[in-house]
Protein backbone atom coordinates (compact mmCIF):
# COMPACT_ATOMS: atom_id res chain seq x y z
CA UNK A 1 132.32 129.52 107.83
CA UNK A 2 136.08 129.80 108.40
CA UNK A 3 135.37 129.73 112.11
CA UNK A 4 133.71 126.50 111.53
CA UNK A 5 137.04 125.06 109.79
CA UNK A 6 139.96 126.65 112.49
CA UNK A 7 141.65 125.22 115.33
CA UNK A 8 139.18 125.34 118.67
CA UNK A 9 135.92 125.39 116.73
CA UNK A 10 134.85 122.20 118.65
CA UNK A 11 135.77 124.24 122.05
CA UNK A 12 132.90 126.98 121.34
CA UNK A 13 129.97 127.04 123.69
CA UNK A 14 127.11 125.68 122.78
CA UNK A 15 125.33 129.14 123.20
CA UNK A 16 128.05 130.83 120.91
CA UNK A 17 127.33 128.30 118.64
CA UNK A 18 123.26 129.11 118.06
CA UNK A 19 124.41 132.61 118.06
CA UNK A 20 126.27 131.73 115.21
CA UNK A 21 123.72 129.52 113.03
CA UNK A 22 120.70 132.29 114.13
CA UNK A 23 122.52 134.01 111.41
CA UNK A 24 122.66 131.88 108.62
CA UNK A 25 120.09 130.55 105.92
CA UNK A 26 118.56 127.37 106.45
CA UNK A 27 121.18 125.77 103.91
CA UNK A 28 124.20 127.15 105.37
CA UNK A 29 123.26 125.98 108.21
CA UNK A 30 123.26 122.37 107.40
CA UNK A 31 126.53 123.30 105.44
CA UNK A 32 128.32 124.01 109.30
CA UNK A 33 126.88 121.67 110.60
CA UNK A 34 128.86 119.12 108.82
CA UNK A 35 132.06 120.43 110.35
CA UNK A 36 132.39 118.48 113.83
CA UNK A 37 129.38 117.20 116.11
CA UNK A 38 129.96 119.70 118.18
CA UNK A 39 128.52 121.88 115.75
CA UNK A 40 125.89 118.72 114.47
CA UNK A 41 124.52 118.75 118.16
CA UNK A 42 123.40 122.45 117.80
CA UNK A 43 121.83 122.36 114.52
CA UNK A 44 118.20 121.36 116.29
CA UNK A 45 117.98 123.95 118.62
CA UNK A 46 114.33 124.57 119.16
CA UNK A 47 115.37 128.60 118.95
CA UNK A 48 116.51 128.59 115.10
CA UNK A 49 113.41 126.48 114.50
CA UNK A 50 110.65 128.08 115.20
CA UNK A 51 108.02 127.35 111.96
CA UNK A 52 108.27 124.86 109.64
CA UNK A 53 106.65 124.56 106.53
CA UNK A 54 106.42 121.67 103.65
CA UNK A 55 104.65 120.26 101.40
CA UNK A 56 104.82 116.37 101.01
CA UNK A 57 103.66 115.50 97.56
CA UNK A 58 103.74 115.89 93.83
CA UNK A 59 106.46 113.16 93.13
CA UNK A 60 105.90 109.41 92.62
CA UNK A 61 107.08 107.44 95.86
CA UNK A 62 104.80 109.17 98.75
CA UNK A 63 105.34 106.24 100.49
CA UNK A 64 109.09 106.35 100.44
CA UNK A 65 108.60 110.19 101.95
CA UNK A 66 107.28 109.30 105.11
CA UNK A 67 110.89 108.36 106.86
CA UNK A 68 111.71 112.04 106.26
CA UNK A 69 108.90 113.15 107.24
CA UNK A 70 109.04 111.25 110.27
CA UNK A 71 112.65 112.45 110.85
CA UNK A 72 111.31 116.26 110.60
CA UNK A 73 108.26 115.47 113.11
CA UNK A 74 110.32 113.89 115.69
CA UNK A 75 112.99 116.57 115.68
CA UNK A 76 111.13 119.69 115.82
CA UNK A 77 107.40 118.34 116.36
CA UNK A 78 107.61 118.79 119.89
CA UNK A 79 108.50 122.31 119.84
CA UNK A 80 107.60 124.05 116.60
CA UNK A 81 105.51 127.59 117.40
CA UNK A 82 104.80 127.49 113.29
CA UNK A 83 103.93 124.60 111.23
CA UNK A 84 102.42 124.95 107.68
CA UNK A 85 102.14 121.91 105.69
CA UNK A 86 100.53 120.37 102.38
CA UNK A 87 99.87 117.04 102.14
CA UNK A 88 99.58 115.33 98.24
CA UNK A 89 99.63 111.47 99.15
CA UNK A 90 98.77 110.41 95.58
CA UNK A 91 102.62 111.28 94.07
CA UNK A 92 104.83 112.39 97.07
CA UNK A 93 107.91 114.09 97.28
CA UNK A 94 109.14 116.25 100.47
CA UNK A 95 109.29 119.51 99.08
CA UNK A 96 108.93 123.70 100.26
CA UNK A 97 105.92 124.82 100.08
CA UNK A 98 107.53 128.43 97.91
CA UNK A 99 108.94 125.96 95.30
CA UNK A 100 106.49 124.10 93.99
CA UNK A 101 104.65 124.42 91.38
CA UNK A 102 100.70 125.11 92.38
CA UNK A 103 98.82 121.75 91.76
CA UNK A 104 101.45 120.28 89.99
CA UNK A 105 100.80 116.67 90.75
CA UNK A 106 97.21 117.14 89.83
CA UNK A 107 97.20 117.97 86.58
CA UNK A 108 95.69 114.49 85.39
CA UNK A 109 92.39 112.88 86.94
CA UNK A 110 92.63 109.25 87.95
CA UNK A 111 90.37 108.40 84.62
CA UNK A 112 92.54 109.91 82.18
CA UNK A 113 95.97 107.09 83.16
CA UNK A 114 96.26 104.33 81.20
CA UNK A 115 96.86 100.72 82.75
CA UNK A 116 95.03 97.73 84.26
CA UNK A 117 91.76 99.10 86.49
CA UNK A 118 93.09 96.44 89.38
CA UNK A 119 95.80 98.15 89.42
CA UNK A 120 94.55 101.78 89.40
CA UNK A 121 92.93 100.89 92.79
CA UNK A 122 95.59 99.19 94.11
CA UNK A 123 97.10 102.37 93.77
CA UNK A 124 94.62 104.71 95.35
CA UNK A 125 94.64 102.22 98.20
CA UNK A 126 98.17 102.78 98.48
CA UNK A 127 98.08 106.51 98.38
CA UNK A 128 95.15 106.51 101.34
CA UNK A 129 97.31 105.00 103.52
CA UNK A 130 100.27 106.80 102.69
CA UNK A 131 98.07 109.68 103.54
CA UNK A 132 96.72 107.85 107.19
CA UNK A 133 100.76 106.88 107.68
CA UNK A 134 101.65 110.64 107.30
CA UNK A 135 98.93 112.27 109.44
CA UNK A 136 99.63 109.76 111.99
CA UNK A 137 103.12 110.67 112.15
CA UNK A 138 102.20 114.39 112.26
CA UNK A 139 99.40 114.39 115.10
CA UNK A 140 101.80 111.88 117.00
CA UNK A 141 104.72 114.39 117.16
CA UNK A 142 102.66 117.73 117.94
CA UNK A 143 100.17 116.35 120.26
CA UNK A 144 101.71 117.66 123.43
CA UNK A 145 102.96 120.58 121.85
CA UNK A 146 101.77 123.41 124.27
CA UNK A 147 104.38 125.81 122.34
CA UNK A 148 102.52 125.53 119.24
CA UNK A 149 100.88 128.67 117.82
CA UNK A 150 99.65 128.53 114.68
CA UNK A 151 98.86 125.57 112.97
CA UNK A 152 97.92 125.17 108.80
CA UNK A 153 97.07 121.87 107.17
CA UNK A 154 95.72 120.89 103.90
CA UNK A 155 95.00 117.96 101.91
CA UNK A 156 95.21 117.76 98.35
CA UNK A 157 93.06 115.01 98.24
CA UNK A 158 90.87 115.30 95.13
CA UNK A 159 91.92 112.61 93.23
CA UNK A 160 91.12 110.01 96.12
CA UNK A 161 87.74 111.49 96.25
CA UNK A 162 87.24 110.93 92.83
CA UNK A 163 87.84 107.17 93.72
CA UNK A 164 85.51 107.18 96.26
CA UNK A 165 87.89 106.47 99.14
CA UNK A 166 87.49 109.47 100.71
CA UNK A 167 83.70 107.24 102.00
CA UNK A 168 84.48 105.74 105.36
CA UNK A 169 82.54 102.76 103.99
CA UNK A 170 85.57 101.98 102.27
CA UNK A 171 87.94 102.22 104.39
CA UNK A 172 88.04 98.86 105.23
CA UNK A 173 89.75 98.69 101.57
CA UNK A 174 93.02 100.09 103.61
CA UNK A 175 94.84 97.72 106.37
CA UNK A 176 93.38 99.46 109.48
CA UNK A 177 91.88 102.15 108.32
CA UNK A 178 88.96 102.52 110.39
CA UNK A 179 91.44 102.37 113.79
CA UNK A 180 94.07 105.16 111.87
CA UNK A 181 91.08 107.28 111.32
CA UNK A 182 90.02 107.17 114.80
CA UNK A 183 93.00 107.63 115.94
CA UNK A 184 94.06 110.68 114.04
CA UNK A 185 90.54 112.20 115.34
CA UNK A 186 91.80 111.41 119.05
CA UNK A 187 95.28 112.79 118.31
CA UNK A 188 93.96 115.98 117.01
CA UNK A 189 91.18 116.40 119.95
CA UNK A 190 94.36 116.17 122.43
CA UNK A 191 96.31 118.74 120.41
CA UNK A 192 93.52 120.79 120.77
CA UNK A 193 92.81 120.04 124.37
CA UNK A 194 96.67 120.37 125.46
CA UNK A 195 97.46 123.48 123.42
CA UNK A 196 97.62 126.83 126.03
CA UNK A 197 98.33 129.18 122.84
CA UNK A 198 97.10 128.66 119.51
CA UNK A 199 96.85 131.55 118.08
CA UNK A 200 95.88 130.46 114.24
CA UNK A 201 93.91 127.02 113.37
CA UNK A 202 93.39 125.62 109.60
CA UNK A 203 92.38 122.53 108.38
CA UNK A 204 91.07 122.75 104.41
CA UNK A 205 90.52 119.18 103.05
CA UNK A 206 92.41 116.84 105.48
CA UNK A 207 90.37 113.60 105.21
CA UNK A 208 89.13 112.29 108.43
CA UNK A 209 90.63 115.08 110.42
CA UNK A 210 87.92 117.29 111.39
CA UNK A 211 84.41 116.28 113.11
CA UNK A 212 81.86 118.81 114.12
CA UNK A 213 82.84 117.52 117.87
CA UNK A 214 86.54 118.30 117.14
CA UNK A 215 86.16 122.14 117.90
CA UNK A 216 84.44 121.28 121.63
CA UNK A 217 88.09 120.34 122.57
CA UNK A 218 90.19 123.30 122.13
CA UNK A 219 90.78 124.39 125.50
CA UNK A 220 90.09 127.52 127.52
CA UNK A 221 93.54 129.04 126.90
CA UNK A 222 93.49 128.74 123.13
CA UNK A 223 89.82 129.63 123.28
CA UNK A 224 91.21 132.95 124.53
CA UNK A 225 94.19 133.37 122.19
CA UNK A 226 92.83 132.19 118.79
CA UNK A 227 92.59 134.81 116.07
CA UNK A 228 91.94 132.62 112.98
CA UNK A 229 90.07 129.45 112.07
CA UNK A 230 89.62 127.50 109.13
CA UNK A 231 87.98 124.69 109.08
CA UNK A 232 86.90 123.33 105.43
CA UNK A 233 85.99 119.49 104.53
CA UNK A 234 83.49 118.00 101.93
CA UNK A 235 81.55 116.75 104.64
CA UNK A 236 77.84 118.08 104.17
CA UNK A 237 77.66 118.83 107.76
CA UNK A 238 78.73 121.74 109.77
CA UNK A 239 81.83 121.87 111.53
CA UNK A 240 81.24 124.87 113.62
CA UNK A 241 78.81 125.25 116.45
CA UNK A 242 77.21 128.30 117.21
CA UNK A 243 78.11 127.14 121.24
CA UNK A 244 82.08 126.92 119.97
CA UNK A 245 81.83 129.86 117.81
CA UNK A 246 80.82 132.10 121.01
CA UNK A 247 83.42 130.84 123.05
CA UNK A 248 86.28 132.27 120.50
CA UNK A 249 85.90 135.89 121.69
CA UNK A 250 88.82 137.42 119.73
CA UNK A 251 88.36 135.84 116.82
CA UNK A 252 89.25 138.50 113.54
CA UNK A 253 89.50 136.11 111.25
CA UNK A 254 87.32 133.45 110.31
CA UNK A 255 86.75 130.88 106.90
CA UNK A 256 84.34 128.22 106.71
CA UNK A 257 81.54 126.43 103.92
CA UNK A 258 79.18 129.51 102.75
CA UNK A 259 76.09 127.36 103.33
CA UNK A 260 77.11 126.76 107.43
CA UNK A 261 76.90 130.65 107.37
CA UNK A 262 73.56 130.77 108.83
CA UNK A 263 71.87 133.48 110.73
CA UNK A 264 72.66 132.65 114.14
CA UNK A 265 76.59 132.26 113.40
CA UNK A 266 76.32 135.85 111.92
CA UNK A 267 74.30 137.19 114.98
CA UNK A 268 76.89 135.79 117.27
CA UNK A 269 80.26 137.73 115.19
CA UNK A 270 77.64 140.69 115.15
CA UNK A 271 77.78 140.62 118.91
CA UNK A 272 79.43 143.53 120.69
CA UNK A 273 80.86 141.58 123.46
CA UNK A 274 83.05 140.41 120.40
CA UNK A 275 86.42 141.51 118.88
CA UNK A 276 85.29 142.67 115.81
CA UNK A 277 85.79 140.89 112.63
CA UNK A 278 88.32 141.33 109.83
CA UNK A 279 88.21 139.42 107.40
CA UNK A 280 85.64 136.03 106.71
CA UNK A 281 86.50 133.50 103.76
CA UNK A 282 83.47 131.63 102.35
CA UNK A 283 83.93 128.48 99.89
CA UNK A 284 80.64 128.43 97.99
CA UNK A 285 80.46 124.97 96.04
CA UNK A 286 77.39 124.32 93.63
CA UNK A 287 77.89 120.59 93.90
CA UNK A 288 76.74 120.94 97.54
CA UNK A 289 73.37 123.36 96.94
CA UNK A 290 71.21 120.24 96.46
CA UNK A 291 71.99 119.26 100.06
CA UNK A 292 72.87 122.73 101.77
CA UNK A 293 70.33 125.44 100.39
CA UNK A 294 71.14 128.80 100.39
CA UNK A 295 67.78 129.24 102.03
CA UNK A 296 69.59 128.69 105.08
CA UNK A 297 72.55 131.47 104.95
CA UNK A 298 72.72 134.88 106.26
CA UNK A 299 70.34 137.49 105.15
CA UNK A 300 70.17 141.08 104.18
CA UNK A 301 69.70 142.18 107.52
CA UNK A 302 72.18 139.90 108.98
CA UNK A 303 74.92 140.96 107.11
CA UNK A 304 73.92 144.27 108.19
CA UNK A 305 74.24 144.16 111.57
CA UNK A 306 77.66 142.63 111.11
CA UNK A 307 79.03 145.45 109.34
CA UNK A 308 77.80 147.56 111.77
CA UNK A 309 79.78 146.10 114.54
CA UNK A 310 82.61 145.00 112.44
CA UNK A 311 83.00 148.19 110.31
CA UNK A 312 86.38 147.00 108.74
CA UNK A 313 85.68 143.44 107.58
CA UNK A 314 86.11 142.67 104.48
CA UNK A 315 84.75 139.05 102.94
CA UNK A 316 86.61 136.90 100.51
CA UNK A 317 84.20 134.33 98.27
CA UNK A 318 85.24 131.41 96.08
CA UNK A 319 82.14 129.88 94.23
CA UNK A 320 82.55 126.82 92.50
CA UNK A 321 80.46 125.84 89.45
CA UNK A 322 77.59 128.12 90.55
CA UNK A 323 75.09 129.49 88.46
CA UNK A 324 74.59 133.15 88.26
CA UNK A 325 70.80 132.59 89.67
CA UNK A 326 72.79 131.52 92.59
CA UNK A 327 74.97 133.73 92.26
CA UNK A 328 72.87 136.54 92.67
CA UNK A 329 71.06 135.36 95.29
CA UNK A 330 74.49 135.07 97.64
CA UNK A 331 75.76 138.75 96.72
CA UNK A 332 74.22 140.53 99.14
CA UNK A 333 74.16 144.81 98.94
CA UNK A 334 75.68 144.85 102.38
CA UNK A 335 77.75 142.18 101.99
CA UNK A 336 81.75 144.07 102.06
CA UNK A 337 83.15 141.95 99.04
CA UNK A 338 87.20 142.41 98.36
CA UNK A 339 87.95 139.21 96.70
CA UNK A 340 85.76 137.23 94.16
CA UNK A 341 86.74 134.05 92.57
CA UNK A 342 84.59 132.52 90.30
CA UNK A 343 85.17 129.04 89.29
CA UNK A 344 83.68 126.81 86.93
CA UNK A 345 83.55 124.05 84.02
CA UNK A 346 80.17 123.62 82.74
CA UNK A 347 78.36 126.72 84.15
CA UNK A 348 78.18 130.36 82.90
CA UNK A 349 78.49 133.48 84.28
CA UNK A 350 76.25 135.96 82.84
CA UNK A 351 77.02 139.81 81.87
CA UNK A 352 73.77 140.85 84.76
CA UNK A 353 75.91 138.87 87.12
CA UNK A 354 79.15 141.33 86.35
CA UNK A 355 77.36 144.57 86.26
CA UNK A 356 75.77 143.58 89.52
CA UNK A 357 79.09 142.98 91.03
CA UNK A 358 80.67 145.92 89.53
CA UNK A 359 77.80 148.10 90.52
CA UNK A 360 77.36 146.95 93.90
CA UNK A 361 80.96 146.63 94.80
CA UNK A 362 82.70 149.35 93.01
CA UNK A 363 84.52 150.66 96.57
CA UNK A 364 85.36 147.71 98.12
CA UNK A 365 86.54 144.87 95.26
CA UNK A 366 90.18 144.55 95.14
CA UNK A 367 90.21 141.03 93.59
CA UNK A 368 88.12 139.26 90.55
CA UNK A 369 88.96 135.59 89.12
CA UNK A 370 86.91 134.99 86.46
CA UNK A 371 87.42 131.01 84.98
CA UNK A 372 86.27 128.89 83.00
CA UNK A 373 87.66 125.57 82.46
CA UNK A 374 84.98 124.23 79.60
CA UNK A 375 84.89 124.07 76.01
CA UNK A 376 84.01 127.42 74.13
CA UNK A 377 84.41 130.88 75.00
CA UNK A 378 81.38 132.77 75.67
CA UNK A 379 81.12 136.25 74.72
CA UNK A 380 80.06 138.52 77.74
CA UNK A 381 80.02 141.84 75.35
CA UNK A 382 77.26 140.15 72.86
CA UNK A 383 74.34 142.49 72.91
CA UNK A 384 75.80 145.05 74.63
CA UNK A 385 76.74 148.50 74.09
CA UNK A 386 79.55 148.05 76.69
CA UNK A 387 82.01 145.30 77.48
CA UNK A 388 80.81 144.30 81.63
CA UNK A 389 84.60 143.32 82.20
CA UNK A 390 85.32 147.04 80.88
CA UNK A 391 82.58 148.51 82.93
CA UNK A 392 84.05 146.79 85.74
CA UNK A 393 87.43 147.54 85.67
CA UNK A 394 85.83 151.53 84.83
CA UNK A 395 83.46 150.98 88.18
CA UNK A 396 85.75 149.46 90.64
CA UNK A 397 88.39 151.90 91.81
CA UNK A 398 90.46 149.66 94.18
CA UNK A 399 91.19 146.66 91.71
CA UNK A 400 94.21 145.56 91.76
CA UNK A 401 94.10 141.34 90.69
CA UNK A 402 91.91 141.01 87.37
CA UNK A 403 92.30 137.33 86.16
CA UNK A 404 90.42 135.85 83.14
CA UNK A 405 90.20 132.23 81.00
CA UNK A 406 87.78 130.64 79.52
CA UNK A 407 85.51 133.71 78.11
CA UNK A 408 86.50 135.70 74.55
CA UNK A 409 88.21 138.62 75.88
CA UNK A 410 88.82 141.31 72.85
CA UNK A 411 91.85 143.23 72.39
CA UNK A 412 90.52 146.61 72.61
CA UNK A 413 88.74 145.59 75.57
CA UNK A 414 91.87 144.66 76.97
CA UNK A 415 93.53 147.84 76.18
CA UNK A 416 90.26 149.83 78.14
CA UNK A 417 90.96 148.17 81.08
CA UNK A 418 94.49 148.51 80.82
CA UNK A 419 93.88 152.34 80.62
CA UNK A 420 91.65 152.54 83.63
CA UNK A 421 93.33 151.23 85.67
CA UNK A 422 97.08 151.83 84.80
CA UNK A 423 99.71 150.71 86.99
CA UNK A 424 97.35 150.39 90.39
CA UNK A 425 96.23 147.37 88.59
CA UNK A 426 99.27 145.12 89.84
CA UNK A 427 98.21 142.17 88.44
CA UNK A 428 96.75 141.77 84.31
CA UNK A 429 96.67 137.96 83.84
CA UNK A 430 94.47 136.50 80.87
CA UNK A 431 95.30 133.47 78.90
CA UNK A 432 96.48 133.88 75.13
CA UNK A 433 93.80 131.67 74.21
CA UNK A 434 91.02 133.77 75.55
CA UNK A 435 92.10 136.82 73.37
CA UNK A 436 90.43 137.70 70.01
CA UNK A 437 90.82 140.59 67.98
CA UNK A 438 88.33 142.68 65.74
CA UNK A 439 88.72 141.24 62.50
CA UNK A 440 88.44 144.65 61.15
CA UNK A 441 91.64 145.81 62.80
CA UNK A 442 93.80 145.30 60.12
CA UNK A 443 92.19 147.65 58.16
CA UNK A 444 93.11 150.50 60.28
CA UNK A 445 96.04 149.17 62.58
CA UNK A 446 99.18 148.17 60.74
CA UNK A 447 101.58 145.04 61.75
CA UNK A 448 100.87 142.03 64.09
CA UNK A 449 98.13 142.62 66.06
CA UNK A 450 99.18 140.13 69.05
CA UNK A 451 102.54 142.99 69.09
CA UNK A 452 100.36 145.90 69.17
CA UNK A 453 98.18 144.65 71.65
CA UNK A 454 101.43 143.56 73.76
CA UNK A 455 102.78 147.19 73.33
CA UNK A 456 99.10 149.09 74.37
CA UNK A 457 98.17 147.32 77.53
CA UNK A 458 102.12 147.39 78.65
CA UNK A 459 101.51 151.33 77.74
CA UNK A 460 98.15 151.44 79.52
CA UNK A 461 99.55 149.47 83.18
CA UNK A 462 103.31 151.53 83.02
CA UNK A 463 104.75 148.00 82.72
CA UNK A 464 105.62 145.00 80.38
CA UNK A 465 103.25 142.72 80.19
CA UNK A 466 102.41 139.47 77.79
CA UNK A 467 99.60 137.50 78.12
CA UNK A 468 99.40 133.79 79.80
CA UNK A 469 100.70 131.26 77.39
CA UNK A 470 99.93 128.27 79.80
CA UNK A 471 96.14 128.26 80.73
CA UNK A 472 97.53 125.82 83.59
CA UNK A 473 99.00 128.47 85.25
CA UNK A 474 95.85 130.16 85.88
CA UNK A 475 93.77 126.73 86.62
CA UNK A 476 95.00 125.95 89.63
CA UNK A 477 92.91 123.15 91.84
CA UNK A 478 90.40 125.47 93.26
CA UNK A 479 91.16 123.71 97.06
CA UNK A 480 94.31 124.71 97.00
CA UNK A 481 93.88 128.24 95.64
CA UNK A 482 91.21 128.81 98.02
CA UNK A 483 93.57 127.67 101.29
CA UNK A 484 96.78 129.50 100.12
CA UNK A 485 94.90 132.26 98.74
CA UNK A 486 92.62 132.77 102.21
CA UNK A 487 95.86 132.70 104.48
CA UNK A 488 97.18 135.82 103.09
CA UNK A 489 94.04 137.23 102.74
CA UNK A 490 93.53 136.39 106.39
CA UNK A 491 97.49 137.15 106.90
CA UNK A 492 96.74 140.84 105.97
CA UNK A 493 94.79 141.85 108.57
């Protein structure tokens, strides 16, 4: 920086100059810049730019966040090789994506604000096209981007679902919708078409984005290069065809709807003419069963014959507000489960469904999210000799992420599983509220019994640790959690 302020800084080459700002954080960067133009003329170098990665949302103008949006597309869009970004059009401000907080803008549904119902819609109809307006500007500025290699997009778009203008029939609500719809589906068929080396493709919940024809565009190069896709919508259709599927050959990584896992898609990754798989990401969402039956997934055998060929895959599974009939209907035996997240409001999981998951994938389960955002707090221990939660931390030697709301969790439990474990389990996170103690305890445990549980599981894991005084925390909008949470899953290949 005192370079930047002497004599003959101006007189630097431009070359000398990049050398100079490759070594400096983002900020300081934009701190020499201000020194001369010479220096100003630098700052966009496609070199010290390579990814990009923001999240536009959570504030209260979106609309007034599209200039700078705009401004970032048209100055690196062209040439990014990295571009990760989160769209919230509801409340928008421009924002990194490791600052926020996770859902913060969605912590009230549309329902719950107060003010005139007119008024309410005018403003979803504002936030859809702030939303159109954005991806526009996006798709516009990476369309011809051959230098692009991995690309991850999501929409945090529940609320305008819950208004119904996610429904194409009502898009006529929003000036030119229809033609901005179409015409992000074109842009995103010509990114597709004119990348040469996409390497990693994700779209989770981008409204009007993805079509099951959208895939048949990728071309031959990116065919060849792609290691990851992603591609996750509310739409009850299928977005991946068994004839696109075939034609990504080195493929390791791979997350779609669990009901458009169907026998044939699993026979094709099963193939030895493949790369093997890694890792697969399923969304499993009860809402959809009625339309999508599970009749129609992978079987027994079909999971089978993946393994087989794909001997270090390991499967990653997100059910929301499914049943445990379901439930155990989708946990296959030879299905390699690592990561289980269980999600839910009104439905319960049952203590058969935890011993079958502990039993069944005691080597391979590294991650279990139990929640349960609904009144009450079922007891999974009644009737039993054994605590399932205890049995499971007892059964499953690799876990390392145990996360629990919404079912009565008691203290000694806690301290079990605290003791099984010990420090490999890295992360202990249950809310306050889902804590209850023996009322007995007193009798033969003196002081506060909230301390000397505090003190026993921070004994037990080698570590301090306090349980989670904001529920929030853990109840994160399951979209989101499921798209951030399957990119480093998919990330740690």
């Amino acid at each position: 920086m005192a370079l930047c302020g002497g004599v003959g800084a101006m007189a630097l080459p431009s070359e000398l100059i990049v050398h100079i700002f490759s070594f400096l954080s983002d900020r300081d960067k934009l701190r020499a810049s201000a020194v001369c133009s010479r220096w100003r003329e630098c700052l966009f170098y496609p070199a010290l730019w390579t990814e990009l990665k923001l999240r536009v949302g959570d504030g209260r103008n979106g609309a007034d966040e599209t200039p700078k949006l705009e401004f970032l597309m048209r100055k690196f869009g062209s040439f990014v090789r990295e571009l990760q970004l989160e769209l919230a059009p509801v409340e928008g401000n421009l924002s990194p994506l490791s600052n926020e907080p996770p859902a913060a803008g969605m912590e009230q549904p549309a329902g719950g604000q107060e003010g005139d119902p007119q008024r309410l819609s005018e403003r979803w109809r504002d936030a859809m096209a702030t939303y159109l307006d954005q991806v526009l500007c996006v798709f516009t500025s990476i369309r011809n981007n051959r230098n692009l290699q991995r690309l991850s997009l999501y929409g945090d778009t529940f609320i305008l679902q819950q208004e119904g203008l996610s429904d194409g029939s009502n898009l006529h609500q929003i000036h030119q919708g229809d033609k901005k719809i179409n015409e992000i589906q074109q842009l995103f068929m010509e990114l597709l078409s004119n990348s040469r080396q996409l390497r990693w493709l994700s779209c989770s919940f981008m409204l009007g984005l993805v079509t099951p024809c959208s895939l048949a565009c990728l071309s031959n190069p990116s065919a060849e290069t792609l290691q990851h896709l992603s591609l996750l919508d509310h739409q009850l259709g299928p977005l991946i065809s068994p004839s696109e599927l075939d034609r990504l050959s080195n493929l390791h990584s791979l997350a779609l709807d669990f009901s458009d896992f169907t026998p044939e898609l699993c026979g094709l990754l099963a193939s030895p003419r493949r790369a093997p798989l890694h890792r697969l990401s399923l969304l499993l969402n009860g809402a959809a069963l009625e339309f999508k039956p599970l009749e129609d997934t992978a079987k027994e055998e079909d999971w089978k014959a993946l393994v087989r060929v794909s001997a270090n895959l390991r499967v990653y599974i997100m059910a929301l507000e499914v049943d445990s009939s379901e439930l155990l209907r989708v946990l296959k035996p030879s299905l390699p489960l690592e990561r289980l997240h269980l999600d839910s409001y009104s439905t319960l999981v049952n203590d058969a469904t935890l011993e079958l998951i502990s039993q069944q994938y005691n080597k391979t389960l590294t991650h279990f999210l139990l929640l349960r955002d609904g009144p009450g707090f079922p007891d999974l221990s009644v009737n039993r000799n054994e605590d399932p939660l205890v049995l499971l931390a007892w059964r499953c030697t690799q876990l390392a992420v145990l996360v629990i709301h919404g079912y009565t969790v008691w203290s000694h439990n806690l301290v079990a599983i605290s003791r099984l474990r010990g420090s490999s389990l890295r992360v202990l996170t249950v809310s306050e509220e889902s804590i209850d103690f023996d009322p007995d305890q007193s009798l033969y445990v003196e002081g506060d019994p909230v301390h000397n549980l505090v003190k026993e599981v921070s004994l037990g894991l080698g570590r301090v640790w306090h349980p989670c005084l904001d529920s929030s925390v853990v109840l994160s909008e399951p979209t989101q959690h499921f798209h951030r949470e399957l990119r480093s899953f998919s990330a740690g290949m």
